[in-house]
N, C-alpha and C. Protein backbone atom coordinates (compact mmCIF):
# COMPACT_ATOMS: atom_id res chain seq x y z
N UNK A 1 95.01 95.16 106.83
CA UNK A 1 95.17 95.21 108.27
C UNK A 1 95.27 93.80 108.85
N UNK A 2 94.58 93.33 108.28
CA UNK A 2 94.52 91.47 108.80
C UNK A 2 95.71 90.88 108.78
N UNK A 3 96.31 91.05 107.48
CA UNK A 3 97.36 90.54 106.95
C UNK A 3 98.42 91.01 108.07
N UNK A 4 98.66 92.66 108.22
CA UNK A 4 99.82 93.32 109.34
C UNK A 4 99.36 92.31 110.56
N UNK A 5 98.28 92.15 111.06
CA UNK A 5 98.01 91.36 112.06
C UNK A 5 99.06 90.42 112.83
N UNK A 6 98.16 89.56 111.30
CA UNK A 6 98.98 88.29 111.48
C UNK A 6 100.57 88.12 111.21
N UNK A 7 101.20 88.88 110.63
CA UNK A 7 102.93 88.86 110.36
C UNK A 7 103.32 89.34 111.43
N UNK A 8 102.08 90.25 112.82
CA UNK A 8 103.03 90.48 113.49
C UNK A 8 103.16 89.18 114.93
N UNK A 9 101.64 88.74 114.45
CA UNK A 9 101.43 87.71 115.72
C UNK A 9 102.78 86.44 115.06
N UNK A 10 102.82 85.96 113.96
CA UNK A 10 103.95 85.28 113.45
C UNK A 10 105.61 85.30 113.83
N UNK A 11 105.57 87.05 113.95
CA UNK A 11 106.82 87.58 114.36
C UNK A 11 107.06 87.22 116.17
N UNK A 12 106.02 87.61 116.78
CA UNK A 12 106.02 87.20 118.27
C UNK A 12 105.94 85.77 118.34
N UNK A 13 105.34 85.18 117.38
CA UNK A 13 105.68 83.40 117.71
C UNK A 13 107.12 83.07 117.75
N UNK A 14 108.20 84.07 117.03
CA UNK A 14 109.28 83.41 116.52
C UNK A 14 110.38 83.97 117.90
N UNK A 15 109.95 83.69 119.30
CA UNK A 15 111.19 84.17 120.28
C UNK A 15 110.55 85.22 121.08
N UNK A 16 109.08 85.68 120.51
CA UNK A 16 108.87 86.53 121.71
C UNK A 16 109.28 88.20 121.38
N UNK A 17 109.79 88.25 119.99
CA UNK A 17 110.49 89.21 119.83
C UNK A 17 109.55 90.82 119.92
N UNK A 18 110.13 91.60 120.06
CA UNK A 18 109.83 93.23 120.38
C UNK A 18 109.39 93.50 119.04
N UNK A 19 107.75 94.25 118.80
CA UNK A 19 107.28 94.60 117.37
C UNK A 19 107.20 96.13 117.72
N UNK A 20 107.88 96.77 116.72
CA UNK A 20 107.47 98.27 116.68
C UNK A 20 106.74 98.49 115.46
N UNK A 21 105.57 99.37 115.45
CA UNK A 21 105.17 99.98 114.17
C UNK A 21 105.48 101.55 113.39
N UNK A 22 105.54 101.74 112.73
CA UNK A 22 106.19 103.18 112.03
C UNK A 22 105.10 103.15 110.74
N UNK A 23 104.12 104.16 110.54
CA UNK A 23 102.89 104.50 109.39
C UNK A 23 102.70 106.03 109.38
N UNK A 24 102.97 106.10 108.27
CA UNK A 24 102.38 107.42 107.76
C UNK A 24 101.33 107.56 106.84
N UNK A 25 100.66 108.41 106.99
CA UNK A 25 99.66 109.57 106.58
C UNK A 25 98.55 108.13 105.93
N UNK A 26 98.19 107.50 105.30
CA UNK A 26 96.86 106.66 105.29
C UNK A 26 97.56 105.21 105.67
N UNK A 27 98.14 104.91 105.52
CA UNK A 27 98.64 103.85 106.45
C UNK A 27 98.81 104.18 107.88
N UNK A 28 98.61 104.93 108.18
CA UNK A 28 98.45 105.01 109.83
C UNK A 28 96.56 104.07 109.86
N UNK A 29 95.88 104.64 109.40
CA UNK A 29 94.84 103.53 109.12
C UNK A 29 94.54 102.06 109.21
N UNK A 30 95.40 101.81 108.11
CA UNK A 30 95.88 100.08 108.09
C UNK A 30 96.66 100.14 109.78
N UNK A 31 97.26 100.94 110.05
CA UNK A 31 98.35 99.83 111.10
C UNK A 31 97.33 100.17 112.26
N UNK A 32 96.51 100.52 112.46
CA UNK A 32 95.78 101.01 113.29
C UNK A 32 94.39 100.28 113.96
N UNK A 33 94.15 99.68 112.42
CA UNK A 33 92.85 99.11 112.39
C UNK A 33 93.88 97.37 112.60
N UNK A 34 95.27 97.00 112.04
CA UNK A 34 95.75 95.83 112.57
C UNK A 34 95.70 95.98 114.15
N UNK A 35 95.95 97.15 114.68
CA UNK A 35 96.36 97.30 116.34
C UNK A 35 95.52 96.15 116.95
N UNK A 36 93.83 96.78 116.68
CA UNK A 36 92.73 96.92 116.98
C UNK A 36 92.39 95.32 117.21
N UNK A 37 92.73 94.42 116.12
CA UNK A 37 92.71 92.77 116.09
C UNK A 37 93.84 92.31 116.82
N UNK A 38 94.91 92.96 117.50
CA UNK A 38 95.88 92.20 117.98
C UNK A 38 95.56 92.18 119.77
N UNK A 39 95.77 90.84 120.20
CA UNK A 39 95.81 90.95 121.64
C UNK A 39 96.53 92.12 122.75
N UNK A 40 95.78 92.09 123.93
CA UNK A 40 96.46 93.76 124.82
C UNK A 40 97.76 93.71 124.80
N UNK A 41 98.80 94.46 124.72
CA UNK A 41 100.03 95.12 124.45
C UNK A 41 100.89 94.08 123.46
N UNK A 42 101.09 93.68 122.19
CA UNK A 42 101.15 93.00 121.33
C UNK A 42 102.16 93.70 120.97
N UNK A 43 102.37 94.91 120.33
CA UNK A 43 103.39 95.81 120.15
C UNK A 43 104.08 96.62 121.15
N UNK A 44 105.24 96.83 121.08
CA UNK A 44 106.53 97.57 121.95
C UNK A 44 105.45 98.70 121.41
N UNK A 45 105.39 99.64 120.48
CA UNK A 45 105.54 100.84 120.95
C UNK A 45 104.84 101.29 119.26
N UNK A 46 104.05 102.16 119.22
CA UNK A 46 103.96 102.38 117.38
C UNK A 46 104.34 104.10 117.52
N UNK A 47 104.64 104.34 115.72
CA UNK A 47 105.03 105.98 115.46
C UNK A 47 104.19 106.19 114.65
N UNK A 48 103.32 107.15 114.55
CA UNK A 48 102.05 107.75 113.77
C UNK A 48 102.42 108.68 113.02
N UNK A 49 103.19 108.91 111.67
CA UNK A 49 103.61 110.16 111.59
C UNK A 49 102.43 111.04 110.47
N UNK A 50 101.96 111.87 110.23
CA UNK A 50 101.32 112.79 109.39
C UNK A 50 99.90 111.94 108.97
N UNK A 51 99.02 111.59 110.53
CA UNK A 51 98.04 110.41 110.38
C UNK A 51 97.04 110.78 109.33
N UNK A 52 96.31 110.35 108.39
CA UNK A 52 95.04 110.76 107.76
C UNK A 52 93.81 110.24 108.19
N UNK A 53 93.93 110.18 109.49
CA UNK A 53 92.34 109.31 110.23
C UNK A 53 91.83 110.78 110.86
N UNK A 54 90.56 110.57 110.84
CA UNK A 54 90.01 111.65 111.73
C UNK A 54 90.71 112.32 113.10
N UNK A 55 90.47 113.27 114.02
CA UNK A 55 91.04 113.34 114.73
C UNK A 55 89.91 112.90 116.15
N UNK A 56 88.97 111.98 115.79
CA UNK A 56 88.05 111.30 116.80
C UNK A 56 88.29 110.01 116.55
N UNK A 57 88.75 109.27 116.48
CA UNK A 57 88.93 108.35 115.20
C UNK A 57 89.34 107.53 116.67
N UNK A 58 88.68 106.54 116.94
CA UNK A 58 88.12 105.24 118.05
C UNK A 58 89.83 104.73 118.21
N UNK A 59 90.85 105.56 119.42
CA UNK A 59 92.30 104.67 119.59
C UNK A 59 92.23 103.23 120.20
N UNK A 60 91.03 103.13 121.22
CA UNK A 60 91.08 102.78 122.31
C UNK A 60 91.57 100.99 121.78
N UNK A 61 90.69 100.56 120.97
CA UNK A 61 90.91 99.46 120.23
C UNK A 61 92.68 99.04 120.11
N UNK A 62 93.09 99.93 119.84
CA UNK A 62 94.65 100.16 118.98
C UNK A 62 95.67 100.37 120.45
N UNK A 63 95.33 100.92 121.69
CA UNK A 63 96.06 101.54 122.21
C UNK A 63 96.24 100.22 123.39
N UNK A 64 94.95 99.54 123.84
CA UNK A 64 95.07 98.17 124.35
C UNK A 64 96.39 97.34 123.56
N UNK A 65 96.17 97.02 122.52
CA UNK A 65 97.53 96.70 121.93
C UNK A 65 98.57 97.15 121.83
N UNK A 66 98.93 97.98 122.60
CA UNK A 66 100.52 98.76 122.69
C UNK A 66 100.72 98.17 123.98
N UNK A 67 101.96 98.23 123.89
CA UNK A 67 102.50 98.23 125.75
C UNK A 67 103.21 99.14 126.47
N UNK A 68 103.72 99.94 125.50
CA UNK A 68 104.32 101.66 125.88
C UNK A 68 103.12 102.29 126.02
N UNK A 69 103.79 102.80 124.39
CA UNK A 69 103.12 104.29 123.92
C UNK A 69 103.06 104.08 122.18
N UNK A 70 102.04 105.06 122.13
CA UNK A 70 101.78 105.04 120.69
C UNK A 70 102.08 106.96 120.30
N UNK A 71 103.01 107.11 119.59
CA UNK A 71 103.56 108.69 119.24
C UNK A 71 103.06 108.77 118.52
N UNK A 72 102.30 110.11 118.23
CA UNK A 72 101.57 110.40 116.81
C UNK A 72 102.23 112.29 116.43
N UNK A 73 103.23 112.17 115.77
CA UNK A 73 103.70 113.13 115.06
C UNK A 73 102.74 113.86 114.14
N UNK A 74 102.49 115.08 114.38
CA UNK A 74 101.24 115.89 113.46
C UNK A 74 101.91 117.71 113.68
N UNK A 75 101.29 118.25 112.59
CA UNK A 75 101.56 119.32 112.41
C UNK A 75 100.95 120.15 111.48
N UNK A 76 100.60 121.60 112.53
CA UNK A 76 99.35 122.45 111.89
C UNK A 76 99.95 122.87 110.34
N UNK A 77 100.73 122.88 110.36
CA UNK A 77 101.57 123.65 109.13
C UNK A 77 101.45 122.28 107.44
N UNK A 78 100.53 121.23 107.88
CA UNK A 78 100.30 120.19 106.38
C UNK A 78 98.80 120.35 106.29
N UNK A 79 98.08 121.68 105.44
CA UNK A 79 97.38 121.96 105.38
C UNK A 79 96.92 121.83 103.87
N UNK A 80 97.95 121.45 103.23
CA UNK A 80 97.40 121.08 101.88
C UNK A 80 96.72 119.56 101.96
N UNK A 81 97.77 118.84 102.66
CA UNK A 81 97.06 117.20 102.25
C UNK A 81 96.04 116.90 103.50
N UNK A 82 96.34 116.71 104.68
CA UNK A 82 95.65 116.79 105.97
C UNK A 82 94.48 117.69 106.28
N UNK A 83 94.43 118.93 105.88
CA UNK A 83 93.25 119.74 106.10
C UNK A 83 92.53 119.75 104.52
N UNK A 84 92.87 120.42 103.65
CA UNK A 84 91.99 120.53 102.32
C UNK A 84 91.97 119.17 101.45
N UNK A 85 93.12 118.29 101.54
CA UNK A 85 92.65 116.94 100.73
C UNK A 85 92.04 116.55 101.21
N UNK A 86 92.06 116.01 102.87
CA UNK A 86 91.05 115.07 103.50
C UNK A 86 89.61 116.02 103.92
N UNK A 87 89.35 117.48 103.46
CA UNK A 87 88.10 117.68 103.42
C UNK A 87 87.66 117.59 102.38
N UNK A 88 88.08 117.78 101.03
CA UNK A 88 87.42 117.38 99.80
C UNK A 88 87.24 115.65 99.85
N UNK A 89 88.21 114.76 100.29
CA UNK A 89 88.41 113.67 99.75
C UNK A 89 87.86 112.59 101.03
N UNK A 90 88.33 113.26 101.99
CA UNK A 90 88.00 112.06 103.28
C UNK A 90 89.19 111.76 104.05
N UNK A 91 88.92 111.70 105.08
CA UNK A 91 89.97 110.87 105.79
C UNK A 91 90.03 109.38 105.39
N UNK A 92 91.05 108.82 105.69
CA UNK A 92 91.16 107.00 105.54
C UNK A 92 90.28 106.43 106.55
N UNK A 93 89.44 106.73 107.06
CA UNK A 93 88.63 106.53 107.98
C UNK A 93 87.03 106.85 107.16
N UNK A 94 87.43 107.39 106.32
CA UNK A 94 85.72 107.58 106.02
C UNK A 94 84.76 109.48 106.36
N UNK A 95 85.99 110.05 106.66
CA UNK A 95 85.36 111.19 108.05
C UNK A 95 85.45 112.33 107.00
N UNK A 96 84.88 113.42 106.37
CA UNK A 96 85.16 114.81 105.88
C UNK A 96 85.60 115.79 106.68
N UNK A 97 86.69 116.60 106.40
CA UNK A 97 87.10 117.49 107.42
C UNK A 97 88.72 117.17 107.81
N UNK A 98 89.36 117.43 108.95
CA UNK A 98 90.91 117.71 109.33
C UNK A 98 91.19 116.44 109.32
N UNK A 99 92.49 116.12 109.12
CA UNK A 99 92.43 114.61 109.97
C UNK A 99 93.67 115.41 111.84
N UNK A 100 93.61 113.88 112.03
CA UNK A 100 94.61 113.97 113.15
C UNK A 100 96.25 114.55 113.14
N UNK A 101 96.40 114.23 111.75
CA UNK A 101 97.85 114.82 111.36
C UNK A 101 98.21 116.26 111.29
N UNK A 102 96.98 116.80 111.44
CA UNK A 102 96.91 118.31 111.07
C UNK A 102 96.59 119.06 112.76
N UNK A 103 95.45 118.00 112.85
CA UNK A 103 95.27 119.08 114.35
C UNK A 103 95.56 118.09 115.95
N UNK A 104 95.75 116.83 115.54
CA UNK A 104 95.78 115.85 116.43
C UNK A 104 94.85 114.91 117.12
N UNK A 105 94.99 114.10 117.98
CA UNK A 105 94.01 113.42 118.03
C UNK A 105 93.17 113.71 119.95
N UNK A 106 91.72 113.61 119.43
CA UNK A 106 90.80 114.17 120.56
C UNK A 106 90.15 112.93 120.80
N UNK A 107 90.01 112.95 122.43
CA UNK A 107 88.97 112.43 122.62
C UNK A 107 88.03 112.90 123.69
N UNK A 108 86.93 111.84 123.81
CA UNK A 108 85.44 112.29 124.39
C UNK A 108 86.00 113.04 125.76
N UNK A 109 85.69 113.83 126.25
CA UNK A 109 85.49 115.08 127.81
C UNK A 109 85.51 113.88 129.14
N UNK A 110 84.09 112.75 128.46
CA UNK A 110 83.45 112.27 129.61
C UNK A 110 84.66 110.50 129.17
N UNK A 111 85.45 110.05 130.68
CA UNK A 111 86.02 108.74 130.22
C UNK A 111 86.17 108.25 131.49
N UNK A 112 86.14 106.42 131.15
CA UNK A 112 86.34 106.13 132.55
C UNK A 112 87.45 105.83 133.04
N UNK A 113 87.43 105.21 133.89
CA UNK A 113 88.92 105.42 134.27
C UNK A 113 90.11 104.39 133.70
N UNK A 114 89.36 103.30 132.63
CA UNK A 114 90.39 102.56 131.90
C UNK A 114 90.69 103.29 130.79
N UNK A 115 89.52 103.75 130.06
CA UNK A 115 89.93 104.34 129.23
C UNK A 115 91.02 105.66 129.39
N UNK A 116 90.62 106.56 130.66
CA UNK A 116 92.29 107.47 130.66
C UNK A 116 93.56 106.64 131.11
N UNK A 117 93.55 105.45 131.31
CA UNK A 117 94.89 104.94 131.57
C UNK A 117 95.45 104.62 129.78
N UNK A 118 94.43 104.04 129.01
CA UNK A 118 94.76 104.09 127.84
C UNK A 118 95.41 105.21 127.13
N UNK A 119 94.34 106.07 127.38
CA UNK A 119 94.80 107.44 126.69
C UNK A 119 96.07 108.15 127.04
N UNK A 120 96.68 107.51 127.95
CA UNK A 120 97.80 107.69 128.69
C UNK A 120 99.27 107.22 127.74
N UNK A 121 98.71 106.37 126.92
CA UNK A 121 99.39 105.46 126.19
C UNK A 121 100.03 106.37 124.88
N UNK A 122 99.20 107.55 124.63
CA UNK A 122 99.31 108.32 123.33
C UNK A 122 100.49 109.31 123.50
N UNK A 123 101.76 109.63 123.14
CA UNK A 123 102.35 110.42 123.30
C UNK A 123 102.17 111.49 122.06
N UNK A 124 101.48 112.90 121.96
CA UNK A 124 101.19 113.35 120.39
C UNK A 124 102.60 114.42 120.77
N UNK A 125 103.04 114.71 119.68
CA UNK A 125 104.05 115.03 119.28
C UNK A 125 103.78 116.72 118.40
N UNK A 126 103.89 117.70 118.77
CA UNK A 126 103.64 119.02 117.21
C UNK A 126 104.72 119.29 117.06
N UNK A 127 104.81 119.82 115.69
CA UNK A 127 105.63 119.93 115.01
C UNK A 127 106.09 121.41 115.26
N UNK A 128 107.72 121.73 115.35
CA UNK A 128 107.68 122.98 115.91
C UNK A 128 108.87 123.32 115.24
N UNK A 129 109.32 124.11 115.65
CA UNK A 129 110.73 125.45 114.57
C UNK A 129 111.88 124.33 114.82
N UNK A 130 112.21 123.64 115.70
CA UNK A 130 113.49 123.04 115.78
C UNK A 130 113.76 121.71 114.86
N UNK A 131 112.30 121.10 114.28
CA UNK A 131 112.11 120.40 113.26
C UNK A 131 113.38 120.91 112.26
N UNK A 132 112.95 121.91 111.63
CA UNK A 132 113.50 122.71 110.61
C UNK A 132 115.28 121.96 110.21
N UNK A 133 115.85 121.74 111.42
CA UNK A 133 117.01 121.54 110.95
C UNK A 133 117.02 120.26 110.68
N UNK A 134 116.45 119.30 110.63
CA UNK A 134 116.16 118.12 109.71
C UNK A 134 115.17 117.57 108.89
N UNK A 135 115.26 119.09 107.80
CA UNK A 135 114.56 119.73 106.81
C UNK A 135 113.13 119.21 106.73
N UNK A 136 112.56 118.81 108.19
CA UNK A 136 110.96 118.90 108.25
C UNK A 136 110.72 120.20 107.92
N UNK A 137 109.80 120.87 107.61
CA UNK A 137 109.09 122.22 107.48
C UNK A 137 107.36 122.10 107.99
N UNK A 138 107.06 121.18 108.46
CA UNK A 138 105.70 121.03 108.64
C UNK A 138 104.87 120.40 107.46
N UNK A 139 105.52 120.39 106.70
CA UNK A 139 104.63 119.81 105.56
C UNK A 139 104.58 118.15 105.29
N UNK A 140 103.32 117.57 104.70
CA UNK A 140 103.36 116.12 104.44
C UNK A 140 104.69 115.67 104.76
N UNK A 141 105.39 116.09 103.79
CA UNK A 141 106.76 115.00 103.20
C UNK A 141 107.71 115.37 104.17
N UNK A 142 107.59 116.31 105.10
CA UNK A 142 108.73 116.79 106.74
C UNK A 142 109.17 115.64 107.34
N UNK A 143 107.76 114.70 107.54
CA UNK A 143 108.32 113.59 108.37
C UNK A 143 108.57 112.30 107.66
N UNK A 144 109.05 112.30 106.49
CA UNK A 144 110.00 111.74 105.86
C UNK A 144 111.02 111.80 105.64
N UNK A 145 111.63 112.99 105.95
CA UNK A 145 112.67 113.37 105.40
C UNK A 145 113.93 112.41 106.33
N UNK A 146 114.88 112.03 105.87
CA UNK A 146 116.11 111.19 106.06
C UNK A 146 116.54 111.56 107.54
N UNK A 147 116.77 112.35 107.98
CA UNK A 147 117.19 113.66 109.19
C UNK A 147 116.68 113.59 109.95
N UNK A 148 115.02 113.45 109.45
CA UNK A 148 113.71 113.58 110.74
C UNK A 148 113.69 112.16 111.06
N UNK A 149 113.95 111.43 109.99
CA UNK A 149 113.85 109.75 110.67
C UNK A 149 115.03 109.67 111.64
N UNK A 150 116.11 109.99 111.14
CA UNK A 150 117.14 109.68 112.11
C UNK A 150 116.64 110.19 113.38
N UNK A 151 116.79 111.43 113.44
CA UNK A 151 116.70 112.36 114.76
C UNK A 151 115.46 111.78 115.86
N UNK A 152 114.21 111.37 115.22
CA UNK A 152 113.21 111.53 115.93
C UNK A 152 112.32 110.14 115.93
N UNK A 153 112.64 109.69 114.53
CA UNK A 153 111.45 108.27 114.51
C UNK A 153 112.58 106.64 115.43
N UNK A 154 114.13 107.16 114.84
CA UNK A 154 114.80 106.19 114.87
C UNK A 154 114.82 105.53 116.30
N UNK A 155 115.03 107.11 116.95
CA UNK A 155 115.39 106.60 118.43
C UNK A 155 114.07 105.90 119.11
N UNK A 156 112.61 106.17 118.61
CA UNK A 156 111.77 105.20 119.48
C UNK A 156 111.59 104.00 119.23
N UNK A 157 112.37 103.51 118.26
CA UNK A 157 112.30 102.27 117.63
C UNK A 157 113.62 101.54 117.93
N UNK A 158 114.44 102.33 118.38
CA UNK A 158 115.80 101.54 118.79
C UNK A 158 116.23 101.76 120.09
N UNK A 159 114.93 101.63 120.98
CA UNK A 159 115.76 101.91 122.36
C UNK A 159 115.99 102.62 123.37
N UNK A 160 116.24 103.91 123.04
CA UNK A 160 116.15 105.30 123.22
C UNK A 160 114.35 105.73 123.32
N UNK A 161 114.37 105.93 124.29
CA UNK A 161 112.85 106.71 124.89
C UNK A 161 112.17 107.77 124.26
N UNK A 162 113.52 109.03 124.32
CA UNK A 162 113.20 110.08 123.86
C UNK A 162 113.93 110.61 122.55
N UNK A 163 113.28 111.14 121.76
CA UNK A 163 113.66 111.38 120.41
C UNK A 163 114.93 112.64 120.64
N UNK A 164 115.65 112.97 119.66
CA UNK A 164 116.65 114.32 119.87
C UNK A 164 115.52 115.15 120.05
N UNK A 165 116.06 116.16 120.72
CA UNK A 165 115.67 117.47 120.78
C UNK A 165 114.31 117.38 121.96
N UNK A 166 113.54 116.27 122.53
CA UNK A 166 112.56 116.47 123.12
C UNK A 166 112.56 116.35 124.54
């Protein structure tokens, strides 16, 4: 995480330039816990896809460092790796039980009022039937697939606001 840190504070030394992040399933972890060390809105915008962190799992750290939004792509339907691996095994966080990729990410009832401007920052994303035609199915490896990057990860990283179909 230190390391993502610093290549990205390196990258903004060189012109100021726009950093996007893109992590899946335990690397959402690493890029998460880099967020957390980088100064307030440091990154354009990050994509969370099939996270393995808890779904309590402390954004607020991570979300100060965005200057958009941070999308976190999850879906009830990856119940092999997200629900039963990370309850036998753990989340990348340390946590037994769902992670965020499976059921999404929660936070506390009671917040003040910086913290809901933060939380404001999170765009979560579920995974739904129209996936299908760029042979996501809900499962781990969905939001890898070639189709789903194009359609949905590409456009928040190039410009485009909103992904196809949303």
């Amino acid at each position: 995480a230190s390391e993502l840190a610093d290549s990205i504070m390196t990258l903004r030394a060189c012109g100021g330039r726009s950093v996007f992040i893109v992590a899946k399933s335990g690397g959402t972890a690493v890029a998460l816990a880099a967020l957390a060390q980088l100064p307030e809105e440091s990154v354009e915008r990050v994509v969370l896809l099939s996270s393995a962190v808890s779904p309590d799992y402390d954004l607020m750290p991570a979300l100060r460092a965005v200057r958009t939004e941070l999308v976190s792509f999850w879906s009830p339907k990856d119940k092999f790796i997200l629900g039963l691996g990370t309850s036998v095994f753990g989340t990348a966080d340390g946590v037994m039980g769902e992670s965020a990729g499976l059921i999404g990410f929660r936070f506390p009832e009671q917040t003040n009022e910086a913290d809901r401007a933060l939380i404001r920052k999170l765009r979560q994303i579920e995974w739904d039937e129209s996936m299908r035609k760029t042979y996501n199915y809900g499962t781990h490896i969905g939001t890898s697939m070639p189709l789903f990057m194009r359609d949905y990860v590409a456009p928040l990283v190039g410009g485009r606001k909103e992904p196809k179909g949303q």
